[in-house]
Structure formats: structure tokens, C-alpha cells
C-alpha atoms as a PDB file:
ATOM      1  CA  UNK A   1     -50.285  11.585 -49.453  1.00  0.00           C
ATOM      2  CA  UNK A   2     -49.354   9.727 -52.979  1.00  0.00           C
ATOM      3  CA  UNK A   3     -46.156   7.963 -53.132  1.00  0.00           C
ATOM      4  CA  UNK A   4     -44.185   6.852 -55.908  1.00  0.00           C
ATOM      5  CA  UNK A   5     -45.660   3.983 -58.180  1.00  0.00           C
ATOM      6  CA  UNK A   6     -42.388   1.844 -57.083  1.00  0.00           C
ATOM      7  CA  UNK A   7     -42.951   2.200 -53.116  1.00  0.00           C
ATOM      8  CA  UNK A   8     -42.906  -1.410 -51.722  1.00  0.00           C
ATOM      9  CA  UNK A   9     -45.939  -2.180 -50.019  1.00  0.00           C
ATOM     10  CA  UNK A  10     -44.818  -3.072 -46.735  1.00  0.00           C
ATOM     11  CA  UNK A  11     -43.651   0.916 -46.525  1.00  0.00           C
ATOM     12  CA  UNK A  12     -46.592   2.033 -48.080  1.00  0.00           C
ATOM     13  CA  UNK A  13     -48.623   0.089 -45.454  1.00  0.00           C
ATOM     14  CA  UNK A  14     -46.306   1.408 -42.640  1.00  0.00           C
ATOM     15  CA  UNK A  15     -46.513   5.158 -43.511  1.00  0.00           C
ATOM     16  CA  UNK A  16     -50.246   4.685 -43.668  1.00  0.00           C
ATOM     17  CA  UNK A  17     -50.154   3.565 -39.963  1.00  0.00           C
ATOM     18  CA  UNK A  18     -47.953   6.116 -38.944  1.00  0.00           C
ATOM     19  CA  UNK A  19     -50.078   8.477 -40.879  1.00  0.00           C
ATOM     20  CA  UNK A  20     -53.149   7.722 -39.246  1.00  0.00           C
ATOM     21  CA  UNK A  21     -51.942   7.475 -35.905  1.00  0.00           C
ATOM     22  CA  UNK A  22     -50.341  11.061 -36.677  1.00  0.00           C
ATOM     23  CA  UNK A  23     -53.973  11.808 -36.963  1.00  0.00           C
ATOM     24  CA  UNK A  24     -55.262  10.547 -33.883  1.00  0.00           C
ATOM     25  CA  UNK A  25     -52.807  12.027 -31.698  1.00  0.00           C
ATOM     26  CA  UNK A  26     -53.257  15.511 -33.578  1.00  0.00           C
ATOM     27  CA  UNK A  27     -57.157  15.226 -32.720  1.00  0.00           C
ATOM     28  CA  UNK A  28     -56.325  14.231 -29.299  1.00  0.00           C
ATOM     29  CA  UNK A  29     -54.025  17.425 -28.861  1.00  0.00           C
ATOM     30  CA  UNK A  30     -56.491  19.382 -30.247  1.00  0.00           C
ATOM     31  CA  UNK A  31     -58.899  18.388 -27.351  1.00  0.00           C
ATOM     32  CA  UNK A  32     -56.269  18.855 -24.974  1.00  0.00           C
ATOM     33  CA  UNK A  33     -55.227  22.569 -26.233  1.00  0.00           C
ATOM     34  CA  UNK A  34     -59.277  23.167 -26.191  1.00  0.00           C
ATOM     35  CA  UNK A  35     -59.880  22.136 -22.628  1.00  0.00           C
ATOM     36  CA  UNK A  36     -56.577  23.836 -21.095  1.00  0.00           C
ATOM     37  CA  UNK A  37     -58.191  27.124 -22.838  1.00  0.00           C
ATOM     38  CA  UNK A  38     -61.338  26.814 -21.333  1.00  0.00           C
ATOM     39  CA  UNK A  39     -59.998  26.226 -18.331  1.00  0.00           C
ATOM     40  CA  UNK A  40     -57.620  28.906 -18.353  1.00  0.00           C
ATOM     41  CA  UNK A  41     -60.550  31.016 -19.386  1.00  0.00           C
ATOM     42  CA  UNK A  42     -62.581  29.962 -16.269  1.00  0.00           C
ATOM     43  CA  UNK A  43     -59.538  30.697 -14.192  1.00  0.00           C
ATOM     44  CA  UNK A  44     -58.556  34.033 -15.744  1.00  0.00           C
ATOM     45  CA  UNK A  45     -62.818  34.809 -14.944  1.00  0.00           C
ATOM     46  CA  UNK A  46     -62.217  33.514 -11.645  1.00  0.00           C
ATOM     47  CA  UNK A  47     -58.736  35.808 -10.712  1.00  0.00           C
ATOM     48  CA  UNK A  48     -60.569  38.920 -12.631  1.00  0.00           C
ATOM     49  CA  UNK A  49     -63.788  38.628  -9.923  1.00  0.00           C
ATOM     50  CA  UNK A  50     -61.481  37.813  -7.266  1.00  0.00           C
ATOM     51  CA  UNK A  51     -59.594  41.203  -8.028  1.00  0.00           C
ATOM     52  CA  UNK A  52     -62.661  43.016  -7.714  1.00  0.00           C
ATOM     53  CA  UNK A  53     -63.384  41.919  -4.483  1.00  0.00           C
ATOM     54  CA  UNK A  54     -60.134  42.491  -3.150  1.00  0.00           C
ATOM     55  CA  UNK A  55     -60.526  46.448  -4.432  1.00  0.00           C
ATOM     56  CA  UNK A  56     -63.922  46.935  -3.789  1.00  0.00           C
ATOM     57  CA  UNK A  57     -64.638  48.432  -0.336  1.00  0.00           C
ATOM     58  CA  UNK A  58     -65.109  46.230   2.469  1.00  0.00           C
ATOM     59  CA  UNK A  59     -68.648  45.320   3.017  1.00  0.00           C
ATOM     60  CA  UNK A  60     -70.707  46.684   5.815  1.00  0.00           C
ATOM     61  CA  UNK A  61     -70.479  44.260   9.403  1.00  0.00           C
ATOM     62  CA  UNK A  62     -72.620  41.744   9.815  1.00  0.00           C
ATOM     63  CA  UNK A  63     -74.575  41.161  13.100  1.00  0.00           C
ATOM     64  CA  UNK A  64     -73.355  38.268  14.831  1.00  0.00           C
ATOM     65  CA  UNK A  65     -76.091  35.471  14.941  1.00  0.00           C
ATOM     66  CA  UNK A  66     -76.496  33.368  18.424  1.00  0.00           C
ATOM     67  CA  UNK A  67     -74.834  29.735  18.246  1.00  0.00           C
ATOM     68  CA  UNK A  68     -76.584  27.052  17.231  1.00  0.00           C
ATOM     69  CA  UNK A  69     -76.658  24.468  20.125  1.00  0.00           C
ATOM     70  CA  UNK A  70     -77.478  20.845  19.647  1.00  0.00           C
ATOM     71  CA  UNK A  71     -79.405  18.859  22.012  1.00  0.00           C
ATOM     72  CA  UNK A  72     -77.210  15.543  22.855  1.00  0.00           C
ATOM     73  CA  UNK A  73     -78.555  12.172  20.825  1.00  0.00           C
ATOM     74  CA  UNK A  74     -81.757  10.342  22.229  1.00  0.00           C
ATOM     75  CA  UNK A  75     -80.602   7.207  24.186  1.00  0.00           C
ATOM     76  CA  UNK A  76     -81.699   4.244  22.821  1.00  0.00           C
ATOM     77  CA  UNK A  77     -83.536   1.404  24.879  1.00  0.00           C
ATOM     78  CA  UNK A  78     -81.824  -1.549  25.269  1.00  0.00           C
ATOM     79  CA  UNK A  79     -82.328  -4.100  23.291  1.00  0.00           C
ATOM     80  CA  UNK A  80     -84.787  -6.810  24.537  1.00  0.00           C
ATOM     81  CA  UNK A  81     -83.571 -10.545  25.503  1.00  0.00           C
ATOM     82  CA  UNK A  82     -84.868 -12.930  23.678  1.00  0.00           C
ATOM     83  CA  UNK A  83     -87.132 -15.016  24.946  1.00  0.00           C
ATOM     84  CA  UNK A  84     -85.423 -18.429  24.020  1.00  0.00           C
ATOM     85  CA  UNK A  85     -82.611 -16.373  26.532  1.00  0.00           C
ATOM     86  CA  UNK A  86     -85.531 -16.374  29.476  1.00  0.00           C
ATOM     87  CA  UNK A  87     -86.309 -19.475  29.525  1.00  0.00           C
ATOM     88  CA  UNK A  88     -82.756 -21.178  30.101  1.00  0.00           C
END
């Protein structure tokens, strides 16, 4: 941007500061518009495979496996006394 050969300095100086912040925050909204697409693109991939599963026919059953059982904790021994304790 030129300005006029009579521009005071102190505008000149603040219109470059406005100019480059100007700058910054059009980068930074740049990277903002770029990740909301890709995310919107991710989503939009997301609803489109979700769609097919919804009109695809339903899958064929699935056996029922056994339950898992779990065996209760080991019990831990308790802890010796010292021997300082023994002694008393």
C-alpha cells in the first residue's frame, strides 16, 4: 500500500500495524476455514457410511459366545511384623 508523500509518520506507522495484523488474522482464518472443511469432510464421510449401513440389509445373527467369568483376586499374605515389633 503507498500513501501520499505528505502522510505523517505516526499514521503511516499505525496503518502499517493495522496492516500487518490484518494479515495475521487473515492467515489465521484461513487455517480456521481449512480445518472446519476437513472436518466437515470427515463428517460428511462419516454420515455417508453411516447411511449405508442403515440401508444395507441387516447382517446375518451372530452366535452368542459363553460369558467370560473371572476368578476373584488372589489374597494376599499378611504382611510380616517386624522384628524390632517381636522383641518388645
Amino acid at each position: 500500500m503507498s500513501l501520499p508523500a505528505d502522510t505523517p509518520l505516526a499514521i503511516a506507522d499505525a496503518l502499517g500495524y493495522l496492516q500487518h495484523h490484518l494479515q495475521e488474522l487473515t492467515e489465521r482464518h484461513n487455517a480456521s476455514e481449512h480445518v472446519i472443511n476437513n472436518t466437515l469432510a470427515g463428517l460428511t464421510a462419516q454420515l455417508q457410511q453411516l447411511a449405508q449401513l442403515m440401508t444395507s440389509p441387516a447382517p446375518a445373527p451372530t452366535v452368542a459366545l459363553p460369558p467370560i467369568t473371572m476368578s476373584p483376586p488372589p489374597v494376599n499374605p499378611p504382611s510380616p511384623v517386624p522384628s524390632t515389633q517381636l522383641l518388645q
